[in-house]
Protein backbone atom coordinates (compact mmCIF):
# COMPACT_ATOMS: atom_id res chain seq x y z
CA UNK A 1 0.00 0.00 0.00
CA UNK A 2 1.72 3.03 -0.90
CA UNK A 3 -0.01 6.61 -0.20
CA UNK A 4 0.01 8.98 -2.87
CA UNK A 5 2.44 12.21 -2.08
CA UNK A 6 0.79 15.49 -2.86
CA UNK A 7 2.69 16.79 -5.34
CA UNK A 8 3.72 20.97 -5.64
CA UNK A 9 1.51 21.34 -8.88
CA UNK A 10 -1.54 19.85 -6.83
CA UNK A 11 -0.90 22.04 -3.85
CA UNK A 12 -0.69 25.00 -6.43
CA UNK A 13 -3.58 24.41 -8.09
CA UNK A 14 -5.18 23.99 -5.00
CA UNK A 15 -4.01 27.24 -3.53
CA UNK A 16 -5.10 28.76 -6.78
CA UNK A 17 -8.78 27.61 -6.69
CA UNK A 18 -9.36 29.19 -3.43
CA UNK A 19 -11.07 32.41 -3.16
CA UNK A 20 -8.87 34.42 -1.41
CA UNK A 21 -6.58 34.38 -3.83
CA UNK A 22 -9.08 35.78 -6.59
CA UNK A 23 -10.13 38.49 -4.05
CA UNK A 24 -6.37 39.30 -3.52
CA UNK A 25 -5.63 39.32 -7.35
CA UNK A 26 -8.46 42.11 -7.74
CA UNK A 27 -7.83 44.01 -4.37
CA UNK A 28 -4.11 44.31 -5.94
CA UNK A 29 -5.27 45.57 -9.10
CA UNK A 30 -7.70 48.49 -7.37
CA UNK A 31 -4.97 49.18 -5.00
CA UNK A 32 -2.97 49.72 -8.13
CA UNK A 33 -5.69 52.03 -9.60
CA UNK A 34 -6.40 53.77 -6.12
CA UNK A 35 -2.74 55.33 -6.28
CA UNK A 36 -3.15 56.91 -9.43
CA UNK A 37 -6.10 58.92 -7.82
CA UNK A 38 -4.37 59.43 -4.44
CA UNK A 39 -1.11 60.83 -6.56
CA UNK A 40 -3.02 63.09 -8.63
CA UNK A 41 -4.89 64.09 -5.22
CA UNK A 42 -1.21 64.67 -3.84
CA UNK A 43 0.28 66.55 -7.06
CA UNK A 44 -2.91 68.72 -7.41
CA UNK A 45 -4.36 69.56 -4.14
CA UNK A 46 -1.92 68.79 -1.57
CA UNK A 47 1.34 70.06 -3.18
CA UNK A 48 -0.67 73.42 -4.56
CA UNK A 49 -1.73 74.07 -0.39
CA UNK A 50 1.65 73.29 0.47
CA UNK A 51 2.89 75.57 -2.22
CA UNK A 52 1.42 78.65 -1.17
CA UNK A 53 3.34 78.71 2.18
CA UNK A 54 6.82 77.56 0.46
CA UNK A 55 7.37 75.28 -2.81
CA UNK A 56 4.49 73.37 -4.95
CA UNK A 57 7.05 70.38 -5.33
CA UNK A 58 8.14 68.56 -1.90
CA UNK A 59 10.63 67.20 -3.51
CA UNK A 60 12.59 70.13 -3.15
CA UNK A 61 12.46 70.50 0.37
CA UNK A 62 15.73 69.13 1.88
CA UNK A 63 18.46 69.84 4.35
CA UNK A 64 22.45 69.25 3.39
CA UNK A 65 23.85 66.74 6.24
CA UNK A 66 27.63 67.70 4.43
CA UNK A 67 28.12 70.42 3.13
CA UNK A 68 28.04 71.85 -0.03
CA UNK A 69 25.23 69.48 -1.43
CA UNK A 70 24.98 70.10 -4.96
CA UNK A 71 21.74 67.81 -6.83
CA UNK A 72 21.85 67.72 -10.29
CA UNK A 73 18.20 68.20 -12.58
CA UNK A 74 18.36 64.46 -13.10
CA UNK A 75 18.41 63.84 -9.06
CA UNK A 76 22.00 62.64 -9.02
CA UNK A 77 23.90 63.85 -6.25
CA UNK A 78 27.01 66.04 -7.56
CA UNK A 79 28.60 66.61 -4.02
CA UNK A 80 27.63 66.83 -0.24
CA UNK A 81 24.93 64.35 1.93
CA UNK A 82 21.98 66.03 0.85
CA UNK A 83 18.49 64.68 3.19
CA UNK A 84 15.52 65.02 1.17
CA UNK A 85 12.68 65.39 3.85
CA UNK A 86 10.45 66.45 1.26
CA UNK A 87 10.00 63.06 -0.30
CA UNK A 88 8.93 61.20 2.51
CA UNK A 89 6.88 64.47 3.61
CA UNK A 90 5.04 63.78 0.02
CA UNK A 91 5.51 59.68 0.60
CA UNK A 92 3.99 60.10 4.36
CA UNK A 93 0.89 62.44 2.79
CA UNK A 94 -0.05 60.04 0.26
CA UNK A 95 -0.14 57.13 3.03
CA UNK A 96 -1.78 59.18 5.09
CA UNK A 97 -4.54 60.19 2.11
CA UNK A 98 -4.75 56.90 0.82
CA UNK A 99 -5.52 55.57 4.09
CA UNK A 100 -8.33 58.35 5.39
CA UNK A 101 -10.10 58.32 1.85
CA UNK A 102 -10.04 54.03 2.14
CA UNK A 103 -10.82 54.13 5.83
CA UNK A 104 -13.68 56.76 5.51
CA UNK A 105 -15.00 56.04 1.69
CA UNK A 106 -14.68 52.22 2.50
CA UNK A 107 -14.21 50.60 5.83
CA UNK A 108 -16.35 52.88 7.74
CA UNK A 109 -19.58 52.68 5.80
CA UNK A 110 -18.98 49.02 5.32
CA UNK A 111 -18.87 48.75 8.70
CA UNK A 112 -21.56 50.73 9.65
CA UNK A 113 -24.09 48.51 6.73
CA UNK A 114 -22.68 45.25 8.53
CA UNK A 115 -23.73 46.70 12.03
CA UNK A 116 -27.51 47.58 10.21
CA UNK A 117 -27.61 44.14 8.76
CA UNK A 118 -26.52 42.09 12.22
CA UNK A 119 -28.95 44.48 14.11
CA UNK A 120 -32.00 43.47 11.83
CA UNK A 121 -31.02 40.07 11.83
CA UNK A 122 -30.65 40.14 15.71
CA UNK A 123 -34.35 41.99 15.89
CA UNK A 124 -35.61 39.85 13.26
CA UNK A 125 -34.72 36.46 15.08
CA UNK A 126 -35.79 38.13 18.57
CA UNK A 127 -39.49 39.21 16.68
CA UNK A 128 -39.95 35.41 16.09
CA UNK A 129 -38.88 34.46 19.19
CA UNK A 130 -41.50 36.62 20.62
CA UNK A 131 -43.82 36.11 18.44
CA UNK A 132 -43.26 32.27 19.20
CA UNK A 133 -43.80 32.58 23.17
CA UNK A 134 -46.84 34.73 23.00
CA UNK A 135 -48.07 32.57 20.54
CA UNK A 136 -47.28 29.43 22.89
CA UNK A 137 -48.69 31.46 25.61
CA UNK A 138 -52.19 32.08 23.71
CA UNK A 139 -52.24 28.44 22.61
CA UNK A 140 -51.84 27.31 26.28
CA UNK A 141 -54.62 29.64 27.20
CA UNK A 142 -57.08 28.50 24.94
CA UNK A 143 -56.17 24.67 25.94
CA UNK A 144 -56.61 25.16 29.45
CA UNK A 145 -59.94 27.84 28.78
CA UNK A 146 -61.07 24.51 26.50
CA UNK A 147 -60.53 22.53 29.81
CA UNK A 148 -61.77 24.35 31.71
CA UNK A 149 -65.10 24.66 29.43
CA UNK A 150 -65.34 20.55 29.40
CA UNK A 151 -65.04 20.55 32.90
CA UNK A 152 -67.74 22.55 33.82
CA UNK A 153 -69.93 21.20 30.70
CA UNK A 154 -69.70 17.44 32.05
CA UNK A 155 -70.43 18.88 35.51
CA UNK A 156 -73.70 20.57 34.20
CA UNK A 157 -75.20 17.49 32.62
């Protein structure tokens, strides 16, 4: 009797068939989408606001660890230790953008239907369970007025 080994190809089709993998594939390509919007939010809102107290482009803001720091157009660095606090300025708004706009456009409102649905579903199972007791209740009622009725009937006679 010998067993079988899975082989890698079964485990990998496996894995592929799953459905987290399909919902990863297309949460990777909206993310992907998503930071085209969240750059052009950046590059035309953010920067502009930013621009009117100093420079439109972050990118520019930076402080020389070694003096002199000399960049050249292309971004190379010609001579010093230049620290470009800008770019993770710009890096740290878009995280911060990306991550309001999915929190409050997204999670939030998702949350808030899920918390509708469970409540209705939570009121909805309690109605019947009401519903079910009084109606036990009622039922038990008319069995023991029915009793009751026969008693005093057969006493009559």
């Amino acid at each position: 009797m010998s067993e079988k080994k899975p082989n890698v190809w079964d485990g990998f089709k496996a894995f592929l068939m799953r459905g987290n993998v399909v919902d990863l594939a297309v949460a990777v390509v909206i993310g992907a989408a998503f930071t085209n919007i969240v750059n052009s939010v950046v590059k035309g809102v953010i920067n502009p606001l930013v621009g009117a107290i100093g420079t439109k482009n972050l990118d520019s803001y930076s402080s020389c660890l070694k003096d002199p720091c000399k960049v050249a157009a292309d971004g190379t660095v010609q001579s010093g230790i230049p620290i470009m606090w800008g770019t993770v300025l710009g890096a740290t708004l878009s995280f911060v953008i990306t991550a309001a706009v999915v929190y409050f456009l997204m999670v939030l409102p998702m949350s808030k239907y899920l918390a509708r649905q469970e409540a209705r579903r939570k009121a909805k199972e309690g109605t019947h369970e009401i519903i079910e007791v009084t109606e036990l209740e009622v039922l038990k009622e008319i069995r023991d007025a029915l009793v009751a009725q026969r008693g005093s009937g057969h006493d009559e006679r």
